[in-house]
C-alpha atoms as a PDB file:
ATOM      1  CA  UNK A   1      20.909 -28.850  -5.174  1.00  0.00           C
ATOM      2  CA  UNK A   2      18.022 -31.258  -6.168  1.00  0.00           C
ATOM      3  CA  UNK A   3      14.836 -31.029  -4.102  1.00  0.00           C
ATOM      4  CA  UNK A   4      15.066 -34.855  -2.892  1.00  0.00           C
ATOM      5  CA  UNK A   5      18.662 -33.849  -1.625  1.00  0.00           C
ATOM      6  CA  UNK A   6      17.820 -30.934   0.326  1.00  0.00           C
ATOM      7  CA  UNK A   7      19.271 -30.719   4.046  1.00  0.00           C
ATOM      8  CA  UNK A   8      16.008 -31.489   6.205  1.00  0.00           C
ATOM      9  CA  UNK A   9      13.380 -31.773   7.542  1.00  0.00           C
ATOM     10  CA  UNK A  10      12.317 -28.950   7.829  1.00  0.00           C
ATOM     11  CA  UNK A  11      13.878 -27.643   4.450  1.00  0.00           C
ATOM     12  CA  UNK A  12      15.022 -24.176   4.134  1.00  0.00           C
ATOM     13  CA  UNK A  13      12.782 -21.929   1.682  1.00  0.00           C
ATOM     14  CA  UNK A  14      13.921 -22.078  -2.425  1.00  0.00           C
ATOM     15  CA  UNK A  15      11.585 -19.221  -3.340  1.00  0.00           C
ATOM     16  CA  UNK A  16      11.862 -15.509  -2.563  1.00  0.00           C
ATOM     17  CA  UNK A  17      10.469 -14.240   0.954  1.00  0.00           C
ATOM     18  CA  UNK A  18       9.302 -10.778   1.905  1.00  0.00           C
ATOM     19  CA  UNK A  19      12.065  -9.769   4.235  1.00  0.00           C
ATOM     20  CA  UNK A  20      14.591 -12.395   3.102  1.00  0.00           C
ATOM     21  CA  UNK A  21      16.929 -13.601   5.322  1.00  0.00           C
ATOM     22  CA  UNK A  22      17.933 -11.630   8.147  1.00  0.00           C
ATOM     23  CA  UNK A  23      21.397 -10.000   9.091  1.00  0.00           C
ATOM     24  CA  UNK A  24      22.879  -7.997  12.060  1.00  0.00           C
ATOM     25  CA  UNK A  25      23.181  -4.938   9.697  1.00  0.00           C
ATOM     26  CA  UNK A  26      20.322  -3.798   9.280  1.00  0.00           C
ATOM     27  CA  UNK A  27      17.650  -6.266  10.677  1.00  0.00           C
ATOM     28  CA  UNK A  28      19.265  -6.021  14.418  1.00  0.00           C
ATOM     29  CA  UNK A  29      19.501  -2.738  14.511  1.00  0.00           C
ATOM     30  CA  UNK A  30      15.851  -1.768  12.933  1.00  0.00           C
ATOM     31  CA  UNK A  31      14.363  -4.507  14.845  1.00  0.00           C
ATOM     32  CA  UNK A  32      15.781  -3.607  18.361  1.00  0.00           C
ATOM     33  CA  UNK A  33      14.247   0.201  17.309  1.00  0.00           C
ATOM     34  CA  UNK A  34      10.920  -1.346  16.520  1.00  0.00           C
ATOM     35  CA  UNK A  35      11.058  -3.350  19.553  1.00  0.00           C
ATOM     36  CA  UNK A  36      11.717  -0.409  21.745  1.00  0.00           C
ATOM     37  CA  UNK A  37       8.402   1.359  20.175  1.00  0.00           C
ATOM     38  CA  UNK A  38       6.251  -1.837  21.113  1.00  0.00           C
ATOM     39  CA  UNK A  39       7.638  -2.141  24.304  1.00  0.00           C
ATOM     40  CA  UNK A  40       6.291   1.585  25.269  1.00  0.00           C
ATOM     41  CA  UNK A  41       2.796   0.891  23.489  1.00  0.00           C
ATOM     42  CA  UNK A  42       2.536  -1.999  25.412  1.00  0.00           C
ATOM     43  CA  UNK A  43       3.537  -0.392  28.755  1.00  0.00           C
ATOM     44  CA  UNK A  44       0.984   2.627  27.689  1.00  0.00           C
ATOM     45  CA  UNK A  45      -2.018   0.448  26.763  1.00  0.00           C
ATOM     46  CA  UNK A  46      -1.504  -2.187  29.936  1.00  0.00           C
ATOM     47  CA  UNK A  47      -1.021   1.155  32.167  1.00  0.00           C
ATOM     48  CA  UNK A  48      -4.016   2.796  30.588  1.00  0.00           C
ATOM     49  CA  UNK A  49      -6.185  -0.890  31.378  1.00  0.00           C
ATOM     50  CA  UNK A  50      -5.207  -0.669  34.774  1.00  0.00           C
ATOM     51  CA  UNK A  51      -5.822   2.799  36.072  1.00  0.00           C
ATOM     52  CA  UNK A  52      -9.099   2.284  34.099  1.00  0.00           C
ATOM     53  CA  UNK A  53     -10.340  -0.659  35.738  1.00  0.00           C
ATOM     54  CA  UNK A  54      -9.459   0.543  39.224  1.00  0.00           C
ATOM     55  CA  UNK A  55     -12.471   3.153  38.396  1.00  0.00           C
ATOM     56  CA  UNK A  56     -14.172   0.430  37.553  1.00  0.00           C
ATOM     57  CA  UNK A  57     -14.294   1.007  33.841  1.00  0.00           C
ATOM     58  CA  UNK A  58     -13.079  -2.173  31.979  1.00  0.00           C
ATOM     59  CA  UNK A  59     -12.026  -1.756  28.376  1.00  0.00           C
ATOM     60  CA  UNK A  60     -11.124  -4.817  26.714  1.00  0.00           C
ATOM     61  CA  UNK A  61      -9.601  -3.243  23.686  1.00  0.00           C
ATOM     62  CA  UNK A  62      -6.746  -1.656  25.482  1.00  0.00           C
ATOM     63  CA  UNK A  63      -5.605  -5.199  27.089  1.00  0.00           C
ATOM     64  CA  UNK A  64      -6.188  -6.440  22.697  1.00  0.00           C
ATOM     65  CA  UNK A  65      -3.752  -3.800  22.288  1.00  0.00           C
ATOM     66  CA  UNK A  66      -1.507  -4.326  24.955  1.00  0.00           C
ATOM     67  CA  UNK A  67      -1.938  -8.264  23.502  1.00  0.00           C
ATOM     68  CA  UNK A  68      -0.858  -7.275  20.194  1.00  0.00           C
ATOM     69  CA  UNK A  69       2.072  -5.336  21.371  1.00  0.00           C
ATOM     70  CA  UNK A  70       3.626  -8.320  22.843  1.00  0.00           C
ATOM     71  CA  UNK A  71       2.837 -10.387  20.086  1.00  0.00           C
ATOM     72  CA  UNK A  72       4.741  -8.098  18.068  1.00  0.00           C
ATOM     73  CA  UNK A  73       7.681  -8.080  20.539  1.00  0.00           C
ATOM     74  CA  UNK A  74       7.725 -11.568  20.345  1.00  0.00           C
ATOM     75  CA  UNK A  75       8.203 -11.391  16.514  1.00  0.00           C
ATOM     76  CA  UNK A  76      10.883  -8.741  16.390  1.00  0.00           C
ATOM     77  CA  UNK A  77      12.852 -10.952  18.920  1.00  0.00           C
ATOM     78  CA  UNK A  78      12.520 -14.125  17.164  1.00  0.00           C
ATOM     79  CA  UNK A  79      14.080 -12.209  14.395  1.00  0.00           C
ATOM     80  CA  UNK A  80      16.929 -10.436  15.982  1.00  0.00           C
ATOM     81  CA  UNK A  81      17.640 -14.346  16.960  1.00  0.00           C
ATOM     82  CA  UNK A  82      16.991 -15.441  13.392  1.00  0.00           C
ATOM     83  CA  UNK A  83      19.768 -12.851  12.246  1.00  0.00           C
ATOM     84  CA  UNK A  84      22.370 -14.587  14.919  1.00  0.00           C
ATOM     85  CA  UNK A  85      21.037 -18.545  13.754  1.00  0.00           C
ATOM     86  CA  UNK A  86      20.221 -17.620   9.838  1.00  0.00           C
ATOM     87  CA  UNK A  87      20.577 -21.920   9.335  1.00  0.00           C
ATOM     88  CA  UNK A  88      17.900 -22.307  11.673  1.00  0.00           C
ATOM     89  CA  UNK A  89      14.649 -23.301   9.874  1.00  0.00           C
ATOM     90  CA  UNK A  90      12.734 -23.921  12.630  1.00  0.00           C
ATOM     91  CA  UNK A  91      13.573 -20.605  14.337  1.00  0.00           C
ATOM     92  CA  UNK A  92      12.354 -18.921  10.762  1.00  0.00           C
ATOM     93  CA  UNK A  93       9.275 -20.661  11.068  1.00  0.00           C
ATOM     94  CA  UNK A  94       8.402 -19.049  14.559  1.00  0.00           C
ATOM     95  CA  UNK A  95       9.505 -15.756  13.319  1.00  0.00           C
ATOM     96  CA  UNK A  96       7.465 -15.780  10.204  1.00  0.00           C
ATOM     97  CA  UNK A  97       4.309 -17.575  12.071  1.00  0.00           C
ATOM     98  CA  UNK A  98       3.968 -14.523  14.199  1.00  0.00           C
ATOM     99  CA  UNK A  99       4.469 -11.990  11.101  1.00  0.00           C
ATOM    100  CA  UNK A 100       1.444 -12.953  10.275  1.00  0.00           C
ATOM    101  CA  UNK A 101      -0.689 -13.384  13.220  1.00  0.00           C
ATOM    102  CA  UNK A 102      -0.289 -10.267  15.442  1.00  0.00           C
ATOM    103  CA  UNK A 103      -2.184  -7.930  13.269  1.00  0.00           C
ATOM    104  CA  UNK A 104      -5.051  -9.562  13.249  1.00  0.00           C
ATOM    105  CA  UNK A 105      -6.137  -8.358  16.401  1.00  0.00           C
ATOM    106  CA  UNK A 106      -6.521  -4.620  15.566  1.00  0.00           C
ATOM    107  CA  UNK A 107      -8.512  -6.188  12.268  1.00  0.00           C
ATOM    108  CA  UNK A 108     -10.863  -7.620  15.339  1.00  0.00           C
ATOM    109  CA  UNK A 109     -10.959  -4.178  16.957  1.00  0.00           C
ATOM    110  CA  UNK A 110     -11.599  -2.189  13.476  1.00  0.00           C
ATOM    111  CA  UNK A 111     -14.563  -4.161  12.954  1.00  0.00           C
ATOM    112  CA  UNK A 112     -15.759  -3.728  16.689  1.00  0.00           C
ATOM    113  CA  UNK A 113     -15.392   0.155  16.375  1.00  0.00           C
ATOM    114  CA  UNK A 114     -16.919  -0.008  13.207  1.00  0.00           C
ATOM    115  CA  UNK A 115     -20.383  -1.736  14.448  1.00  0.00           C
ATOM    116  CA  UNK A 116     -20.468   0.597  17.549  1.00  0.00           C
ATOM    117  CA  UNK A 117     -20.822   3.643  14.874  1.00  0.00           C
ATOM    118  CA  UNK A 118     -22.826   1.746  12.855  1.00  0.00           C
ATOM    119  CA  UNK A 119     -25.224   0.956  16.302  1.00  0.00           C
ATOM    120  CA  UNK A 120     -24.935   4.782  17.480  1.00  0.00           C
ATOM    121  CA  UNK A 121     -26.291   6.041  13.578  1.00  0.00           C
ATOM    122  CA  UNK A 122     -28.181   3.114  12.558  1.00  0.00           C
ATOM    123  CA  UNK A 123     -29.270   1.895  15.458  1.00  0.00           C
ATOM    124  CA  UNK A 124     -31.916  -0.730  13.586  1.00  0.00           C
ATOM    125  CA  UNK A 125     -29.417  -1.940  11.427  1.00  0.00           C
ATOM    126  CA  UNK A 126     -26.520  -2.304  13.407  1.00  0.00           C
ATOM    127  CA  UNK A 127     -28.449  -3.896  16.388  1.00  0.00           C
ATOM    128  CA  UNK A 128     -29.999  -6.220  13.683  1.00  0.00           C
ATOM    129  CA  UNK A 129     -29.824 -10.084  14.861  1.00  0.00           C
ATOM    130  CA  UNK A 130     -28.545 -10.796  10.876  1.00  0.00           C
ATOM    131  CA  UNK A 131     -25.514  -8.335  11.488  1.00  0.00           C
ATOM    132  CA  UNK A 132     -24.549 -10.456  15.142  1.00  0.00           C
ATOM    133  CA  UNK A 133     -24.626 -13.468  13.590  1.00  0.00           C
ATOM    134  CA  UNK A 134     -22.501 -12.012  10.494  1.00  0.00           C
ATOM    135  CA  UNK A 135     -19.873 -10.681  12.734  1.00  0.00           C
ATOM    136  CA  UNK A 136     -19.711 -14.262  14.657  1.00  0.00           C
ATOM    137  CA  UNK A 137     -19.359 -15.912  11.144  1.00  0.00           C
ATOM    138  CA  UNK A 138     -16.470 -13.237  10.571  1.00  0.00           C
ATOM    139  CA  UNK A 139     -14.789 -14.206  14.218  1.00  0.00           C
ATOM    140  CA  UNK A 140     -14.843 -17.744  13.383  1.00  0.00           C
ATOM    141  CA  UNK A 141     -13.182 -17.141   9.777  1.00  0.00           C
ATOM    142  CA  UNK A 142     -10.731 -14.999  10.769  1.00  0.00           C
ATOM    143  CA  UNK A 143      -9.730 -17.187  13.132  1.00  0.00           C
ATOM    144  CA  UNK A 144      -9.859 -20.422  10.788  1.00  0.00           C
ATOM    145  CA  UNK A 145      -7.749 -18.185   8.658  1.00  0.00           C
ATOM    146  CA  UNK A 146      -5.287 -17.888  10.635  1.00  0.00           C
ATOM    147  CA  UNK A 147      -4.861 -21.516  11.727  1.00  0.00           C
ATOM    148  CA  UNK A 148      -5.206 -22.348   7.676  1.00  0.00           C
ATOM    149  CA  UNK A 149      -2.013 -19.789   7.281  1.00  0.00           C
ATOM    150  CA  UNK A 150       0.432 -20.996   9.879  1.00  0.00           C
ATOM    151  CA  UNK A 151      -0.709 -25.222   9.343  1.00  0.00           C
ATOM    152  CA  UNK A 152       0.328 -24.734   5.657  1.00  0.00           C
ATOM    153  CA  UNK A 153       3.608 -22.779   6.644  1.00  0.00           C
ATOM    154  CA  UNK A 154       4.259 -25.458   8.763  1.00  0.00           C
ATOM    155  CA  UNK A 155       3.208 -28.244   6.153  1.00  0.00           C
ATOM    156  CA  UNK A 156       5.396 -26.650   3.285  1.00  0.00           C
ATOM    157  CA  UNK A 157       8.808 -26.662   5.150  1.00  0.00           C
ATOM    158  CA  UNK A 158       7.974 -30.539   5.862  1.00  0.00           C
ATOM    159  CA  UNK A 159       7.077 -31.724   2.523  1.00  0.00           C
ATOM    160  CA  UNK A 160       8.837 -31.925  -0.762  1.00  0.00           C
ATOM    161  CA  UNK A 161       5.866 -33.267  -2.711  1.00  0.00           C
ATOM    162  CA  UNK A 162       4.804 -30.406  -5.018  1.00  0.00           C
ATOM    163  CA  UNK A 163       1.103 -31.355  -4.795  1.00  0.00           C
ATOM    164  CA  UNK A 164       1.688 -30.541  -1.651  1.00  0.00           C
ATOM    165  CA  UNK A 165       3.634 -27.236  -1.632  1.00  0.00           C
ATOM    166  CA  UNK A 166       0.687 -25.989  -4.183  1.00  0.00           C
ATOM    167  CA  UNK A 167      -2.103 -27.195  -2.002  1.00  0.00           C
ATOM    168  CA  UNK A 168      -0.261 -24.932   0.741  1.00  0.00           C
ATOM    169  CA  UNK A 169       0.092 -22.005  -1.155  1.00  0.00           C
ATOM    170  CA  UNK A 170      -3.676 -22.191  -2.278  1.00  0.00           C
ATOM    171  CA  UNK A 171      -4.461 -22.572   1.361  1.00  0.00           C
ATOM    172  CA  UNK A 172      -1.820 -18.995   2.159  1.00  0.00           C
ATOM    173  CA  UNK A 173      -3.601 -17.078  -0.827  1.00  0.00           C
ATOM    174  CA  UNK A 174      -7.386 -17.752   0.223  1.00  0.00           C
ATOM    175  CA  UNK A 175      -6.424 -16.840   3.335  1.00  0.00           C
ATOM    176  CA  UNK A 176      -4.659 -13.976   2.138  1.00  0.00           C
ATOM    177  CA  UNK A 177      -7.669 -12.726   0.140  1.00  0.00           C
ATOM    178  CA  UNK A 178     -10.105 -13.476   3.091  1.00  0.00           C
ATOM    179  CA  UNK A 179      -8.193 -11.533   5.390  1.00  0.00           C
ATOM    180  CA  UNK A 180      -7.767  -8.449   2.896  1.00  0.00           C
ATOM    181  CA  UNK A 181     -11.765  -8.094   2.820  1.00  0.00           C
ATOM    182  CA  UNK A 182     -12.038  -8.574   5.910  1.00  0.00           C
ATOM    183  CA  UNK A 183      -9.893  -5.339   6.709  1.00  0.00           C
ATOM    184  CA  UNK A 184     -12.009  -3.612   4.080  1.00  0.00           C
ATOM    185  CA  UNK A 185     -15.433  -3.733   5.697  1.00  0.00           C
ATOM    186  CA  UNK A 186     -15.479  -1.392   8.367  1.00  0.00           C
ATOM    187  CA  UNK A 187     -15.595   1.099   5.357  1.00  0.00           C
ATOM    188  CA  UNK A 188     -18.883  -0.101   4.072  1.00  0.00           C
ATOM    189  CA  UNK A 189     -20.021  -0.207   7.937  1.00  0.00           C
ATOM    190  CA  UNK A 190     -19.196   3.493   8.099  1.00  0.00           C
ATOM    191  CA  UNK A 191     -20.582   4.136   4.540  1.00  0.00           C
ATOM    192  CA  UNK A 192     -24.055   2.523   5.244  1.00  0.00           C
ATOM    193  CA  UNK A 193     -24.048   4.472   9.157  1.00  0.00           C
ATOM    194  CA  UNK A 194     -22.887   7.528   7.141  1.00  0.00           C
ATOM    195  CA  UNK A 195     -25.512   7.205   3.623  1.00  0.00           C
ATOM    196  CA  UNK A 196     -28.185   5.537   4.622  1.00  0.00           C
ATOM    197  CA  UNK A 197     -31.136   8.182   5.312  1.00  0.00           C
ATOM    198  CA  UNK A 198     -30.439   9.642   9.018  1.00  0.00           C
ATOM    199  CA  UNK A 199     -32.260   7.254  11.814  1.00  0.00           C
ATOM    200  CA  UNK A 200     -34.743   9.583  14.525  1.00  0.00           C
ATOM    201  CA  UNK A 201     -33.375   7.292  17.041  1.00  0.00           C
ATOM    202  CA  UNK A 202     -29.420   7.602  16.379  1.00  0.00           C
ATOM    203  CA  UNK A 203     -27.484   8.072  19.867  1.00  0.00           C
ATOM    204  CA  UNK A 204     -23.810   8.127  20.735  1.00  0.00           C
ATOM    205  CA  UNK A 205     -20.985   6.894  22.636  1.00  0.00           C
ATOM    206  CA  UNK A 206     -18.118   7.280  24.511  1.00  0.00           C
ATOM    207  CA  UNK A 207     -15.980  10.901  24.710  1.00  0.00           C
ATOM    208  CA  UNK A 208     -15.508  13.360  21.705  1.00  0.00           C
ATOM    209  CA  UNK A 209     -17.570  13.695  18.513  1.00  0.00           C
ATOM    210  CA  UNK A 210     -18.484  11.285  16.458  1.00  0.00           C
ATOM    211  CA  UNK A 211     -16.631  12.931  13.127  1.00  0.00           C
ATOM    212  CA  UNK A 212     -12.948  12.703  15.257  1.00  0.00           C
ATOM    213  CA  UNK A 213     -14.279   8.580  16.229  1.00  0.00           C
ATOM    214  CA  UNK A 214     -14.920   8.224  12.121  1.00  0.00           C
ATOM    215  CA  UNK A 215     -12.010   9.535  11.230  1.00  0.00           C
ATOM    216  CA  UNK A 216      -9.567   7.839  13.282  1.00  0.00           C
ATOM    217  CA  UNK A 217     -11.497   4.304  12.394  1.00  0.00           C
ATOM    218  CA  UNK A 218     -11.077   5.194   8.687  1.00  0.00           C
ATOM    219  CA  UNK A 219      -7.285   6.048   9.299  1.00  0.00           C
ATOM    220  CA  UNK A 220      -6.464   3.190  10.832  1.00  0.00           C
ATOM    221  CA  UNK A 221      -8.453   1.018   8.224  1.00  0.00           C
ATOM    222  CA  UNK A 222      -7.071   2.454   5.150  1.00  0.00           C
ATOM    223  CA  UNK A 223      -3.541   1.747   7.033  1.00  0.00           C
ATOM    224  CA  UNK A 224      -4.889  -2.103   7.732  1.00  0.00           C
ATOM    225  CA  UNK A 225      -5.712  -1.963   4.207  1.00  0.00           C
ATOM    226  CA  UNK A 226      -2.260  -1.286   2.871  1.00  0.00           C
ATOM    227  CA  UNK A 227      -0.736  -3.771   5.009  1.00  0.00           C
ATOM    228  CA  UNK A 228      -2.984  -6.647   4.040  1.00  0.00           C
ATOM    229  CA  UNK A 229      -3.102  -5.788   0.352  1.00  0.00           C
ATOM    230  CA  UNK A 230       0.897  -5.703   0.177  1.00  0.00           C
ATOM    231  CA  UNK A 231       0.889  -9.138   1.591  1.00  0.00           C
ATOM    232  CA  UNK A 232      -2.054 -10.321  -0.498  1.00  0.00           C
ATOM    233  CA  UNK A 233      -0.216  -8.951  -3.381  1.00  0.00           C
ATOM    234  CA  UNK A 234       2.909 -10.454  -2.861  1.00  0.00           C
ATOM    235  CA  UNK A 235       1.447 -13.578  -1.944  1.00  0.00           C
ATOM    236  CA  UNK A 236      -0.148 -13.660  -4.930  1.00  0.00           C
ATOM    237  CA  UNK A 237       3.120 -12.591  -7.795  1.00  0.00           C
ATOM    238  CA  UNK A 238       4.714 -15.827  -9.192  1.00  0.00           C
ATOM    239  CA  UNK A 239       7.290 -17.419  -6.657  1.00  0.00           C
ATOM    240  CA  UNK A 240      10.481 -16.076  -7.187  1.00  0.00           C
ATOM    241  CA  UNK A 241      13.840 -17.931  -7.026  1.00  0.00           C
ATOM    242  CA  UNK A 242      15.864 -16.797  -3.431  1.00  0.00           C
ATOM    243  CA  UNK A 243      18.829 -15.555  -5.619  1.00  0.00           C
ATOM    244  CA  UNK A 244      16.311 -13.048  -7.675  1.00  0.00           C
ATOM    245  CA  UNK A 245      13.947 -11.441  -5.327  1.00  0.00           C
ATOM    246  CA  UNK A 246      11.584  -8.854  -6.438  1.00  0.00           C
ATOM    247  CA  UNK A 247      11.734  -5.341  -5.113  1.00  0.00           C
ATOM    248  CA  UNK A 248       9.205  -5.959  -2.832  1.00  0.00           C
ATOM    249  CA  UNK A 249      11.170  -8.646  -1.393  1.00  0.00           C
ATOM    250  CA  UNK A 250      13.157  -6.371   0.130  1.00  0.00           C
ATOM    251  CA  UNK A 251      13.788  -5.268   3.412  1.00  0.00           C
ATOM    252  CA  UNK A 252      12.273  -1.782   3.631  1.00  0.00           C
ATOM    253  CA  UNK A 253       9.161  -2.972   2.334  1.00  0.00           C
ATOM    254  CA  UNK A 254       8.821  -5.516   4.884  1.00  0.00           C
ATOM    255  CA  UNK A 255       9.275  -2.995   7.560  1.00  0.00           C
ATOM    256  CA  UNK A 256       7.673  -0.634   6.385  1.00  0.00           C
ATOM    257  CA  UNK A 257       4.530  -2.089   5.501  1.00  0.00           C
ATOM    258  CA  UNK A 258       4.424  -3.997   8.576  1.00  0.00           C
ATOM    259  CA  UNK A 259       6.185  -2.617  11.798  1.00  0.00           C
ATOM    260  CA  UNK A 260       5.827   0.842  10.502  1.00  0.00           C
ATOM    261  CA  UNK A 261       2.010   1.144   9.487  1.00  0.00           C
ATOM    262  CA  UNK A 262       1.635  -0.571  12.795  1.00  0.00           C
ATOM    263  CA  UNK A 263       3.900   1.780  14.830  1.00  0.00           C
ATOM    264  CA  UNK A 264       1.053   4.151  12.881  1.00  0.00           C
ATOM    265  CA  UNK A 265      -1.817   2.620  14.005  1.00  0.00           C
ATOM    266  CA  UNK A 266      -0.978   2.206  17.636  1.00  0.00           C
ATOM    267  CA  UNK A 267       0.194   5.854  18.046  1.00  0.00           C
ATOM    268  CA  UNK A 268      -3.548   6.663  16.608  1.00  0.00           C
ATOM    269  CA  UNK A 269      -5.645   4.429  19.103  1.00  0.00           C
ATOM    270  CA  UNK A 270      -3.111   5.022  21.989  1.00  0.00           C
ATOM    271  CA  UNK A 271      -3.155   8.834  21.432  1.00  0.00           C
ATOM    272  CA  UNK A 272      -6.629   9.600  20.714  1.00  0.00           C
ATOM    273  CA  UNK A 273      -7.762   7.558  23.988  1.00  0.00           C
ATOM    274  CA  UNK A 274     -10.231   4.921  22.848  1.00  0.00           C
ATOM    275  CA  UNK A 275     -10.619   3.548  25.942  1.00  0.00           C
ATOM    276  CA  UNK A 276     -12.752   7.172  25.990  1.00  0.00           C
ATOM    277  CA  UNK A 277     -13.576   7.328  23.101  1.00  0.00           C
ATOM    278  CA  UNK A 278     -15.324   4.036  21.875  1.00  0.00           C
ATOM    279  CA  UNK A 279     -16.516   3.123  25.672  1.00  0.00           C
ATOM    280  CA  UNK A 280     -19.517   1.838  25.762  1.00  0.00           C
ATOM    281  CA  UNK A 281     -21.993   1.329  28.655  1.00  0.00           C
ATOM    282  CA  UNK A 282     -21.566  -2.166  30.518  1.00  0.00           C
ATOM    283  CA  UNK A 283     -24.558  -4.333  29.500  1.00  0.00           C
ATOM    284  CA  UNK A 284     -25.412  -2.767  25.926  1.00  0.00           C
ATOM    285  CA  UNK A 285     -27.385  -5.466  23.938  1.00  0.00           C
ATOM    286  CA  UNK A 286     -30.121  -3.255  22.169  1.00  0.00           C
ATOM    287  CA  UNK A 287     -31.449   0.327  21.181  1.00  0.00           C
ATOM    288  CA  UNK A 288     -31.042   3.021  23.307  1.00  0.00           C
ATOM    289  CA  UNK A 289     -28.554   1.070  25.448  1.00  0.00           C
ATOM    290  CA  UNK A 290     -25.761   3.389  24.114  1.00  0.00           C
ATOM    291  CA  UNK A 291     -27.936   7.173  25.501  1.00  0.00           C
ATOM    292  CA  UNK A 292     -28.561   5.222  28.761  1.00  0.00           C
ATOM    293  CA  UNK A 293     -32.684   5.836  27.200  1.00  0.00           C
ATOM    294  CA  UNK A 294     -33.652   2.271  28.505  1.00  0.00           C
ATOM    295  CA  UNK A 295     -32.163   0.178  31.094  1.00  0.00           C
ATOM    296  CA  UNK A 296     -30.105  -3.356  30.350  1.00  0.00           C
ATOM    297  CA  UNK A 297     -30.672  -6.484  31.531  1.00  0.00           C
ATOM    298  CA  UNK A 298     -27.941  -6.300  34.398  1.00  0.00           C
ATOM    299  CA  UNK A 299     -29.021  -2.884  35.094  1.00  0.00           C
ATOM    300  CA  UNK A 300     -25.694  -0.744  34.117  1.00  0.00           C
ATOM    301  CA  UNK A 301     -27.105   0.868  31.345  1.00  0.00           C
ATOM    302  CA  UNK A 302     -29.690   3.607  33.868  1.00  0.00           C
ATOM    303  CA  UNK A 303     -32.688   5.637  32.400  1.00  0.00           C
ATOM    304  CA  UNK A 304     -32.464   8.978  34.333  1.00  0.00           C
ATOM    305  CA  UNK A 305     -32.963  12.276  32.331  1.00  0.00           C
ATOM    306  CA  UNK A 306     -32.318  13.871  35.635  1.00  0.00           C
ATOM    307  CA  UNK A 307     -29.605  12.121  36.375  1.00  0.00           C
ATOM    308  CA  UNK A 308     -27.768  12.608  32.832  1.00  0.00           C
ATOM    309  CA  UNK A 309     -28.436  15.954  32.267  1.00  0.00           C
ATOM    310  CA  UNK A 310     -27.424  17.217  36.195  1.00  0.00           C
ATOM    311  CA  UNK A 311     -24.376  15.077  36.415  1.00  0.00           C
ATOM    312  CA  UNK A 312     -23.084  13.900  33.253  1.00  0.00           C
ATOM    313  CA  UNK A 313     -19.414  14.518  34.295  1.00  0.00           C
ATOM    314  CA  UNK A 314     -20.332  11.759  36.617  1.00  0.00           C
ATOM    315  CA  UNK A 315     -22.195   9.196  34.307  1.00  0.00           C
ATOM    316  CA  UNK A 316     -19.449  10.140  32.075  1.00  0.00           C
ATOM    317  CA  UNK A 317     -16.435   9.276  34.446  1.00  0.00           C
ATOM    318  CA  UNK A 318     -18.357   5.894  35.622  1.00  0.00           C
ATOM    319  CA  UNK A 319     -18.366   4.414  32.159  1.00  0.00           C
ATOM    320  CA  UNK A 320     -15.190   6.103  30.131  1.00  0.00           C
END
């Protein structure tokens, strides 16, 4: 069938997907099991919030979590419904829009963890006013990525023109590549708090050592890694026809290098607690903030040797 005769719009896809088209055997049935897994995550990380913040200890990143969970349950459904309506183009749109943007929220909390180590070795670089404004430019991108990714998904599937359709895909592959470094720098965060000659003034955070906190970020970012370099890569190979997909095309790679490095990832925050382990005193803004040496402006973070050394089961219960 010619392009200019193509049912639409929205037109249906000519070029090989990662995924492909759905079915009820297997994508129901591996969906629905994927499903099930976010659904308990979820339930974990928003029960985990609550009971936290009824001490009076808020932590943000488990509500991100719990956030990203249901993003994910969103997708999985939209594709169990995709498998039942495989005509429906708009319905693939949905399903494929949120592929791509539930991750990046544990991206967001990577690079958080990452600067609190960085603060806790480094404590005069990562507190530097350069590195607050970097991370804001990195918000703001990430977030322009993602808007970039799902306005030229949408475009493509409306247009026919192939200036167009290339103009979109340039659009998909920058932010592709974007996104892929962007997953990579909480390693040279944790290199530079790790190489740099050790700071005098280095404090810490939260429960647990600071080797477990390190190795769990790196974990989790080598994971984030792999799942943003297979879809940078793919992205990236020449456009396949539908009828001759590439191996990576297929459906175990799209579930495993998406649900399943997920599935990964949340078992890692969820189980190691890091809602203990990366807390971080209310009002923290500068130096010292994190060992409670110096008080903050809204006077949560205390100075009290006394009072930190004779009841630090206490101070630790108040801000965990």
């Amino acid at each position: 069938m010619s392009q200019q005769h193509r049912p639409g719009p929205p037109y249906a896809p000519t070029t090989a997907s990662v995924g492909g088209l759905p079915s009820n055997i297997p994508d129901v049935v591996v969906s629905a099991v994927f499903l099930a897994l976010y659904v308990g995550f979820a339930v974990a990380n928003m029960a985990i919030f609550q009971i936290n913040n009824r001490r009076g200890h808020k932590f943000i990143p488990s509500v991100a979590l719990f956030g990203f969970c249901m993003a994910r349950i969103m997708t999985l459904t939209l594709r169990i419904v995709w498998a039942n309506r495989q005509t429906n183009v708009s319905l693939a749109i949905a399903a494929n829009i949120f592929v791509n943007a539930g991750i990046l929220i544990v991206y967001v909390l990577n690079l958080i963890f990452a600067q609190r180590i960085l603060r806790a070795k480094q404590p005069s670089l990562g507190w530097h006013t350069s590195l607050r404004v970097l991370y804001r430019v990195l918000y703001v991108g990430i977030a322009g990525a993602l808007v970039m990714v799902i306005t030229a998904l949408v475009i493509s599937v409306y247009s026919l023109d192939q200036y167009t359709l290339q103009a979109c895909r340039d659009v998909q592959l920058t932010s592709g590549t974007y996104l892929l470094i962007i997953t990579t720098l909480p390693l040279f965060m944790i290199a530079a708090a790790y190489f740099l000659p050790r700071s005098p003034a280095q404090e810490s955070f939260g429960e647990g050592s600071m080797k477990t906190k390190t190795i769990a970020l790196l974990v989790v970012t080598c994971l984030c890694v792999m799942n943003s370099g297979f879809r940078a890569g793919t992205a990236w190979s020449p456009p396949r026809p539908s009828n001759d997909p590439a191996w990576y095309h297929g459906k175990a790679p799209f579930y495993v290098f998406n649900f399943a490095l997920e599935i990964i990832i949340l078992s890692i925050y969820t189980g190691i607690r890091i809602d203990k382990r990366f807390h971080i005193p209310n009002g923290s803004s500068q130096p010292g903030h994190y060992s409670q040496r110096i008080e903050s402006s809204n006077g949560s973070v205390r100075e009290s040797t006394a009072e930190k050394e004779g009841g630090s089961e206490d101070a630790t219960s108040d801000n965990v």
